[in-house]
Protein backbone atom coordinates (compact mmCIF):
# COMPACT_ATOMS: atom_id res chain seq x y z
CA UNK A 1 82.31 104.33 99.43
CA UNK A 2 84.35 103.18 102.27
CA UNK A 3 88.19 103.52 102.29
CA UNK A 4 90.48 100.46 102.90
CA UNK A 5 94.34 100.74 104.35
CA UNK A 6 96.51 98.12 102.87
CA UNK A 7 99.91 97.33 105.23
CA UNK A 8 102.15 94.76 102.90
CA UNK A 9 104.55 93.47 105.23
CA UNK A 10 107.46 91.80 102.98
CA UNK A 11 111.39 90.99 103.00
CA UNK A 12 111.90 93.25 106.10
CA UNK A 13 109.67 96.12 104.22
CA UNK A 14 106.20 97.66 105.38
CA UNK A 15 103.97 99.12 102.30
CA UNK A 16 100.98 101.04 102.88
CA UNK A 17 98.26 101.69 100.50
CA UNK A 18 94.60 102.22 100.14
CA UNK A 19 91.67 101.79 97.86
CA UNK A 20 87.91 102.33 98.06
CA UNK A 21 85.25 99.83 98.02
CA UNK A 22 81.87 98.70 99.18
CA UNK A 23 82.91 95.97 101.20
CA UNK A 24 85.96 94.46 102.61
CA UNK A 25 86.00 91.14 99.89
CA UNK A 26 85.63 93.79 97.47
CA UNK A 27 88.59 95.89 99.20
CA UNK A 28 91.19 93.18 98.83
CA UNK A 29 89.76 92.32 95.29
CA UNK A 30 90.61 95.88 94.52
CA UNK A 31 93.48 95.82 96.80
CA UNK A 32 94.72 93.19 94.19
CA UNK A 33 94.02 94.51 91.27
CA UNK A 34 96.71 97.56 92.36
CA UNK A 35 99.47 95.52 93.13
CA UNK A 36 101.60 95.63 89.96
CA UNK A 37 101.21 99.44 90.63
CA UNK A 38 102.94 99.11 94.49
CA UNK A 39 106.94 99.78 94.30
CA UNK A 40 108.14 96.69 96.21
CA UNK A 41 111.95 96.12 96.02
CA UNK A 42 112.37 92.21 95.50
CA UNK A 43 108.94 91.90 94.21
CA UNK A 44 108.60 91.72 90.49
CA UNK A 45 105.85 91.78 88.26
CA UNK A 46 105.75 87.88 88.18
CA UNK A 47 106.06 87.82 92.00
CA UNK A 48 103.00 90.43 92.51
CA UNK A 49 100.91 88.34 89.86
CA UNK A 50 101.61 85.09 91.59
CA UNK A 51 100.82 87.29 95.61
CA UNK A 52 97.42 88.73 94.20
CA UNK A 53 96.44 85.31 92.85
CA UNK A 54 97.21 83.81 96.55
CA UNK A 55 95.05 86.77 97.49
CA UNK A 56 92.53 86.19 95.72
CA UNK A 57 91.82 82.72 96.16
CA UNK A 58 92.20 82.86 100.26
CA UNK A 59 89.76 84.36 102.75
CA UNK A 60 90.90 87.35 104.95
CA UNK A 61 91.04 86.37 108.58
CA UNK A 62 88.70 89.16 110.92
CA UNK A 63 90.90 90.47 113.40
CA UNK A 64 89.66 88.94 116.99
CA UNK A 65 88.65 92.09 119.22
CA UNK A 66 88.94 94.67 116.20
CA UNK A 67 86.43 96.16 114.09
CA UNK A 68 86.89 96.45 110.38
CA UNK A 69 90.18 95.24 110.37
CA UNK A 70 91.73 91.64 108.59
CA UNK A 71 94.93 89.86 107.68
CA UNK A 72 95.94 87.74 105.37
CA UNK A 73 99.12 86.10 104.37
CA UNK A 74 100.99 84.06 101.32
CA UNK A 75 104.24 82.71 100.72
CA UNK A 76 105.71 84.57 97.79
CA UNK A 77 109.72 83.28 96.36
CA UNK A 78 109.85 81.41 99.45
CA UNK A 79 109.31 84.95 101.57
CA UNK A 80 105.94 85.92 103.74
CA UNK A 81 103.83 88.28 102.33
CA UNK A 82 101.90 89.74 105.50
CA UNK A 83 99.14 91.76 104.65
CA UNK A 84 96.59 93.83 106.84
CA UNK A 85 93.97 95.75 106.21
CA UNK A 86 91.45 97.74 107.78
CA UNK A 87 87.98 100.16 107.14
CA UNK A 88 89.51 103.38 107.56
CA UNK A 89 86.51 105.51 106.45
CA UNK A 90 83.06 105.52 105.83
């Protein structure tokens, strides 16, 4: 199963983790789903509920002249959350 890099991008911080998955929709689903488990200073357990619901419900941009790699982005407290993410394996 392929593995995913995650790069959260928020309040002047840059987070990095991965999960595996079969497919990149599947990848941020995942992605998600691990969120309350990230360490994110100004982002609380309400806050990372409300940024993987954004996630959820939006469609990762591809990446224009890179493979396996996508962004996606939602306001969170009135802050961007910038996230990338790219097929790192497999």
């Amino acid at each position: 199963m392929p593995l995913y890099t995650f790069f959260l991008e928020y309040r002047g911080g840059t987070y990095v983790s991965q999960v595996r998955a079969r497919s990149s929709p599947l990848a941020i689903k995942a992605w998600a789903g691990k969120l309350i488990e990230l360490s994110v200073p100004g982002l609380g357990l309400r806050a990372k509920s409300d940024l993987a619901e954004k996630i959820l419900h939006d469609d990762p941009s591809a990446l224009d002249g890179l493979k396996n790699t996508w962004c996606s982005s939602a306001l969170v407290r009135g802050h961007l959350a910038l996230i990338h993410f790219t097929q790192t394996e497999g």
